[in-house]
PDB file of N, CA and C in Angstrom:
ATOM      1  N   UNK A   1       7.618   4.009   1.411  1.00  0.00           N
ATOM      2  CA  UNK A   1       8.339   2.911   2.021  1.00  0.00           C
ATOM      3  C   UNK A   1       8.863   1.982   0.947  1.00  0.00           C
ATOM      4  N   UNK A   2       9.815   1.802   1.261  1.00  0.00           N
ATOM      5  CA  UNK A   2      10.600   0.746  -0.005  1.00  0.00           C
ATOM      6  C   UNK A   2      10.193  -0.723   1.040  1.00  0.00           C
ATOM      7  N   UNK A   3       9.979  -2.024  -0.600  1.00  0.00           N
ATOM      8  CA  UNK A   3       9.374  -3.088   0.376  1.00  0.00           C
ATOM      9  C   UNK A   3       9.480  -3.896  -1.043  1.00  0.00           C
ATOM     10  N   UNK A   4      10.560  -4.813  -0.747  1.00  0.00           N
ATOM     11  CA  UNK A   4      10.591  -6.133  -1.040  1.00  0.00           C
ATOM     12  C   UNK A   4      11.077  -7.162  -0.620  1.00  0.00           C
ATOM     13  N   UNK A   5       9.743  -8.089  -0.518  1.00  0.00           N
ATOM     14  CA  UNK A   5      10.071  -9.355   0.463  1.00  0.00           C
ATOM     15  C   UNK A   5       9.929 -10.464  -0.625  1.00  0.00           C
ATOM     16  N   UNK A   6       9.051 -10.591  -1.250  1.00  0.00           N
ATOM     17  CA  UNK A   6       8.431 -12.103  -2.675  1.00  0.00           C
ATOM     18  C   UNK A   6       8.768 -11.214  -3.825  1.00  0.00           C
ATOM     19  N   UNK A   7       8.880 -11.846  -5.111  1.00  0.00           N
ATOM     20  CA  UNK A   7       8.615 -11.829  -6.339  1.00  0.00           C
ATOM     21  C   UNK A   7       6.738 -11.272  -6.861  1.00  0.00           C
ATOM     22  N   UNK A   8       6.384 -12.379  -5.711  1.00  0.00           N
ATOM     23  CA  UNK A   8       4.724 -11.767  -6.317  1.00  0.00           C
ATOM     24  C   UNK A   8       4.747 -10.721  -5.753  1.00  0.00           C
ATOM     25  N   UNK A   9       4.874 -10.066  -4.844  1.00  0.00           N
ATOM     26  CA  UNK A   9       4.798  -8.678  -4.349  1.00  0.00           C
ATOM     27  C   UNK A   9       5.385  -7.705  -5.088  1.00  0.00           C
ATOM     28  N   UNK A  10       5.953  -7.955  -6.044  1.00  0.00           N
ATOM     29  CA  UNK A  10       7.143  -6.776  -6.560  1.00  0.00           C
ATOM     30  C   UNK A  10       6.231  -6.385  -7.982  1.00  0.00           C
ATOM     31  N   UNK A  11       5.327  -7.430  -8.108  1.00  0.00           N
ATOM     32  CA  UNK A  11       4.614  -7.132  -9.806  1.00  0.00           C
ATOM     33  C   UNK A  11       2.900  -7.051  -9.651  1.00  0.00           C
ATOM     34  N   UNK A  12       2.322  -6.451  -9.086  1.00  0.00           N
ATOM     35  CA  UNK A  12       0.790  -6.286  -9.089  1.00  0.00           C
ATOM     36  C   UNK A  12       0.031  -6.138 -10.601  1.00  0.00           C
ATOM     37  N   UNK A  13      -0.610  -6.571 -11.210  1.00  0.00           N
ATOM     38  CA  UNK A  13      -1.281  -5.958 -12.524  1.00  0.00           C
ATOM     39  C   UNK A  13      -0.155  -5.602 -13.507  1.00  0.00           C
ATOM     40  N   UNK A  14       0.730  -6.221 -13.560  1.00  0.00           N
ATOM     41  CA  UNK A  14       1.859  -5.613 -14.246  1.00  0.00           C
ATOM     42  C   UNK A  14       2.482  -4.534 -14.672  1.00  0.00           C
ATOM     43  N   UNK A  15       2.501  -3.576 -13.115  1.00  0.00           N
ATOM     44  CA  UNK A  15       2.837  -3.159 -12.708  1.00  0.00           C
ATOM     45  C   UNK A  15       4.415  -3.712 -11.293  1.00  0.00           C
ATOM     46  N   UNK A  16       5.169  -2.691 -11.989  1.00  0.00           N
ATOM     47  CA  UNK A  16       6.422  -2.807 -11.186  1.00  0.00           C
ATOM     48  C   UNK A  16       6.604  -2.189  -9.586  1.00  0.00           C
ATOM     49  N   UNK A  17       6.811  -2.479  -8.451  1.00  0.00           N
ATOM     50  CA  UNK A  17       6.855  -1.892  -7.150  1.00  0.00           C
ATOM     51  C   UNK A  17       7.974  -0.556  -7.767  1.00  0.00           C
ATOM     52  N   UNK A  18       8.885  -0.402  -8.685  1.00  0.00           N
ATOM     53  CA  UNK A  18       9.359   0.709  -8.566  1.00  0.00           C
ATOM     54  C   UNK A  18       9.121   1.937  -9.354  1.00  0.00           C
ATOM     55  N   UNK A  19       7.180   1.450  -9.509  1.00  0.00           N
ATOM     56  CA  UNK A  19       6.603   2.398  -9.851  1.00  0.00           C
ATOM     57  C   UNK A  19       5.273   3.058  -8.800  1.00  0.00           C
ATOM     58  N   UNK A  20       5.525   3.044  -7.834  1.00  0.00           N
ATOM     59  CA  UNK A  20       5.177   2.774  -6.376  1.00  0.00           C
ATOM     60  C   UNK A  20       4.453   4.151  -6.317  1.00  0.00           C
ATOM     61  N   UNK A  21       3.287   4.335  -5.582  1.00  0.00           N
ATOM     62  CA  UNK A  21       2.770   6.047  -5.397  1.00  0.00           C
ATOM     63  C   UNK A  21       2.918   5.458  -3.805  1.00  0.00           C
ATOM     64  N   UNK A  22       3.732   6.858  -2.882  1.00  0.00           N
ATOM     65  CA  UNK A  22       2.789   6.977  -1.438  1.00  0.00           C
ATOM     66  C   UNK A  22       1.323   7.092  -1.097  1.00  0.00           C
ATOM     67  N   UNK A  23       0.625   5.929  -0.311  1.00  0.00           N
ATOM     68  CA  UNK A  23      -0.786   6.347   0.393  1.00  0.00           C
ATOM     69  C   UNK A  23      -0.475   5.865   1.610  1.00  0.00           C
ATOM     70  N   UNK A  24      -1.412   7.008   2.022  1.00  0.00           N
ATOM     71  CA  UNK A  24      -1.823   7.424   3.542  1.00  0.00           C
ATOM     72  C   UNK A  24      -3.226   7.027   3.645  1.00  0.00           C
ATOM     73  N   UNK A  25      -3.369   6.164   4.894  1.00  0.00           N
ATOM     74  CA  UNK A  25      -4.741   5.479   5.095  1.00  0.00           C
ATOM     75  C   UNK A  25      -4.765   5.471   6.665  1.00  0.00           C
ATOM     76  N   UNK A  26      -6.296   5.872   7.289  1.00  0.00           N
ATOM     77  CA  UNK A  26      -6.693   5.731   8.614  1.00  0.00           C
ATOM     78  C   UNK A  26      -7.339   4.373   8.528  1.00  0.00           C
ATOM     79  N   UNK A  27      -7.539   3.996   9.846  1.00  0.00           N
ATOM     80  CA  UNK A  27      -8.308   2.645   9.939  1.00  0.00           C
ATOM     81  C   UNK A  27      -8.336   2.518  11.486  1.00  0.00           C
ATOM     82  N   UNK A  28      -9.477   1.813  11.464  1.00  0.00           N
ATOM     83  CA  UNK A  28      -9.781   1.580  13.078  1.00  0.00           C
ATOM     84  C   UNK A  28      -8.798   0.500  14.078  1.00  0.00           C
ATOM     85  N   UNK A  29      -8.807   0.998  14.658  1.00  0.00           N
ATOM     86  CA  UNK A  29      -7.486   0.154  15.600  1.00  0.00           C
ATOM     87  C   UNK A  29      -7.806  -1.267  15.545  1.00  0.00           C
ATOM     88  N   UNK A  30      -9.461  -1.826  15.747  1.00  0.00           N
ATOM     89  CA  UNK A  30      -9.333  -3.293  15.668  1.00  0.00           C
ATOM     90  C   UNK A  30      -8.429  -3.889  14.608  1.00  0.00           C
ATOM     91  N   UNK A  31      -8.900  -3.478  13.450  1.00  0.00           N
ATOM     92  CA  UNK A  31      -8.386  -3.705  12.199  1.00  0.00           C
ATOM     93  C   UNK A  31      -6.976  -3.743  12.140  1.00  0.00           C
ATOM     94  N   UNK A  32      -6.324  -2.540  12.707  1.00  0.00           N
ATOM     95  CA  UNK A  32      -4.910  -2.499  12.389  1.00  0.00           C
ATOM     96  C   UNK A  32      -4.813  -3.597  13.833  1.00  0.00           C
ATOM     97  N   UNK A  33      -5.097  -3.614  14.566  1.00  0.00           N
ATOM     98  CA  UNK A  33      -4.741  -5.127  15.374  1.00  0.00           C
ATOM     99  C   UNK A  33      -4.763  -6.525  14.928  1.00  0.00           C
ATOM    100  N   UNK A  34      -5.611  -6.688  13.761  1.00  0.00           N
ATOM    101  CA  UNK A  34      -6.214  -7.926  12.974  1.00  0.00           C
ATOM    102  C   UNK A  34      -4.738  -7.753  11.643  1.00  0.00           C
ATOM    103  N   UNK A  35      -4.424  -6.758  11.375  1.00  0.00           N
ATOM    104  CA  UNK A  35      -3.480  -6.839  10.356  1.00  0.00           C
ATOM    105  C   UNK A  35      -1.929  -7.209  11.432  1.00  0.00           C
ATOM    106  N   UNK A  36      -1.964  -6.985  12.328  1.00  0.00           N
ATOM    107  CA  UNK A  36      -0.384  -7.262  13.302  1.00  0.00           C
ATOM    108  C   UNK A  36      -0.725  -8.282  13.567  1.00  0.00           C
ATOM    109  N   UNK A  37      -1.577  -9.367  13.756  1.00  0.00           N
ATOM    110  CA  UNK A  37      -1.368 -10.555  14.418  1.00  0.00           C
ATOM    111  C   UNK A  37      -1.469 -11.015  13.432  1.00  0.00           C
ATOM    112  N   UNK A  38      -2.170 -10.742  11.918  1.00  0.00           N
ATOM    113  CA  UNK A  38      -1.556 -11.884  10.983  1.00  0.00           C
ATOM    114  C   UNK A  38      -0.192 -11.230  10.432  1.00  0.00           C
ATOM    115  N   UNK A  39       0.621 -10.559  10.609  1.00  0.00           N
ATOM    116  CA  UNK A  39       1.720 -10.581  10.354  1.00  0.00           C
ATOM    117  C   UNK A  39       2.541 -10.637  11.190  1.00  0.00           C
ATOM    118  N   UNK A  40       2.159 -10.872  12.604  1.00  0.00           N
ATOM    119  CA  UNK A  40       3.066 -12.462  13.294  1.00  0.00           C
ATOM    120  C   UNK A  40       2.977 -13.331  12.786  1.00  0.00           C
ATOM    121  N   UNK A  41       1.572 -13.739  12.551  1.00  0.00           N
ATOM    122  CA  UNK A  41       1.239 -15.373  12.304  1.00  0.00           C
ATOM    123  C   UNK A  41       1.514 -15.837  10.849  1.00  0.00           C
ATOM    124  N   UNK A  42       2.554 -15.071  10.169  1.00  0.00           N
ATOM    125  CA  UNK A  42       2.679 -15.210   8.581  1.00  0.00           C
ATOM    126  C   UNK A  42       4.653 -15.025   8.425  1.00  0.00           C
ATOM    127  N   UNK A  43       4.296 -14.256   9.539  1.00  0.00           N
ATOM    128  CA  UNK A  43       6.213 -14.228   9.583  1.00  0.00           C
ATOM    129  C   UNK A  43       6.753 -13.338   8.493  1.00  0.00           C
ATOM    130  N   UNK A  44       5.322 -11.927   8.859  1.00  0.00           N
ATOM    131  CA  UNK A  44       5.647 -10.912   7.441  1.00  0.00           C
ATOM    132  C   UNK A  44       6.750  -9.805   8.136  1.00  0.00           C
ATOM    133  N   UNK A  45       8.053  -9.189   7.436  1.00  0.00           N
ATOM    134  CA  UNK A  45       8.867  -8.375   8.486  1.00  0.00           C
ATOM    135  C   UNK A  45       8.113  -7.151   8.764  1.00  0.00           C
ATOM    136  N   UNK A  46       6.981  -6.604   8.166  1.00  0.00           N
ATOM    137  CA  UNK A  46       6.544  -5.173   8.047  1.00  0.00           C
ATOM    138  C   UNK A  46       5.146  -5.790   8.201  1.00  0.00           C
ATOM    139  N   UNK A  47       4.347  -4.117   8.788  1.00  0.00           N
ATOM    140  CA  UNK A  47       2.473  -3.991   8.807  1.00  0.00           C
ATOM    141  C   UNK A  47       2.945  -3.503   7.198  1.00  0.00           C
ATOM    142  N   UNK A  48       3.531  -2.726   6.440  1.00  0.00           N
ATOM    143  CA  UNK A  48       3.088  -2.716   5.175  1.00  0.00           C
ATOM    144  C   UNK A  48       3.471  -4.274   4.541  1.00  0.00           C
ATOM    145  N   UNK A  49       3.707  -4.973   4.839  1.00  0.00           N
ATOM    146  CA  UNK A  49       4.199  -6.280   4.032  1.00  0.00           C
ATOM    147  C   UNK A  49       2.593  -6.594   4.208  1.00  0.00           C
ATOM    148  N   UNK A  50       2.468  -6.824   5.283  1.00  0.00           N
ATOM    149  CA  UNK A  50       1.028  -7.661   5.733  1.00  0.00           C
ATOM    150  C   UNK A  50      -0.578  -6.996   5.339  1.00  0.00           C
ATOM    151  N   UNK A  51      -0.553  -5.600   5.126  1.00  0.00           N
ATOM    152  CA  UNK A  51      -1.521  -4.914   4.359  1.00  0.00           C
ATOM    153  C   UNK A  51      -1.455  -5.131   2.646  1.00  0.00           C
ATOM    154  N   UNK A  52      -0.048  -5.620   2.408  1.00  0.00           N
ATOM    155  CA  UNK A  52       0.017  -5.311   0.735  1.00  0.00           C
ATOM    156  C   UNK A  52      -0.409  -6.969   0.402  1.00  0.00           C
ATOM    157  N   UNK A  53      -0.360  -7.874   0.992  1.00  0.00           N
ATOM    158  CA  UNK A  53      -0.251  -9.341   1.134  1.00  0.00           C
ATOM    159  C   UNK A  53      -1.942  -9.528   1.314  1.00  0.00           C
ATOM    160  N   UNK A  54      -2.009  -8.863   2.441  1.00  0.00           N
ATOM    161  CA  UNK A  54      -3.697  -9.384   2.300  1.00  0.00           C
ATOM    162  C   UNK A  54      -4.691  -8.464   1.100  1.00  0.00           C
ATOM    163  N   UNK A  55      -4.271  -7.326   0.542  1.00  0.00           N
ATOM    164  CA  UNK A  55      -4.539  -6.613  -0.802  1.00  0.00           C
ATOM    165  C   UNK A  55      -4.600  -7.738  -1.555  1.00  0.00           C
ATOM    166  N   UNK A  56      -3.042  -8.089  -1.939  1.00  0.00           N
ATOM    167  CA  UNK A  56      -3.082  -9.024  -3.279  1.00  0.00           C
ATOM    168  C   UNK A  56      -4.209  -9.971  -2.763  1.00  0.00           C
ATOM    169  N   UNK A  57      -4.334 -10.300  -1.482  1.00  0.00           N
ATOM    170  CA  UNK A  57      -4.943 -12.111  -1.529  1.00  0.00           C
ATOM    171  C   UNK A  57      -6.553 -11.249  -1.839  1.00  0.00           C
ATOM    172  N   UNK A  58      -7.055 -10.694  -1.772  1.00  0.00           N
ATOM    173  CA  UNK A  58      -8.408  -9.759  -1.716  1.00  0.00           C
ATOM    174  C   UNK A  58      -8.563  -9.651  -3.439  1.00  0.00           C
ATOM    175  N   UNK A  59      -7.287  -9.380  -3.831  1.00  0.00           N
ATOM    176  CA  UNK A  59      -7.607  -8.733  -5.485  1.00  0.00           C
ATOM    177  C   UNK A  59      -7.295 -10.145  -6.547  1.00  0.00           C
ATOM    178  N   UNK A  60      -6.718 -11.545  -6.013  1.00  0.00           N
ATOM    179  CA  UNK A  60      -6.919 -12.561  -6.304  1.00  0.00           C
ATOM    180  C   UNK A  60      -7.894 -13.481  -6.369  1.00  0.00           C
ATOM    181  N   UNK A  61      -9.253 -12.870  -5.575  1.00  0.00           N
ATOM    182  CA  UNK A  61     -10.375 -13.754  -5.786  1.00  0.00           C
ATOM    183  C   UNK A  61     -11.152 -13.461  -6.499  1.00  0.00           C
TER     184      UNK A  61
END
């Protein structure tokens, strides 16, 4: 999936998004329900915006 929405999103570890690998991930439906309502409540356009967003905020503490 191609995905740029921020500047901070585009550079992880300095690393570039257009050095990007595909992953494939299962997860339990609550969860992927807990990731769609905060990306209503964040006004993210994509579930990958809102999985890569709460990553960074996870790998920032």
């Amino acid at each position: 999936l191609d995905y740029t929405v921020k500047t901070a999103y585009n550079q992880v570890g300095g690393e570039h998004m257009s050095d990007k690998e595909r992953v494939e991930i299962r997860m339990p439906k609550i969860i992927l329900e807990k990731v769609d309502a905060y990306q209503k409540e964040n006004g993210l356009p994509t579930r990958t915006a809102a999985i890569l967003e709460l990553i960074r905020k996870g790998l920032e503490k």
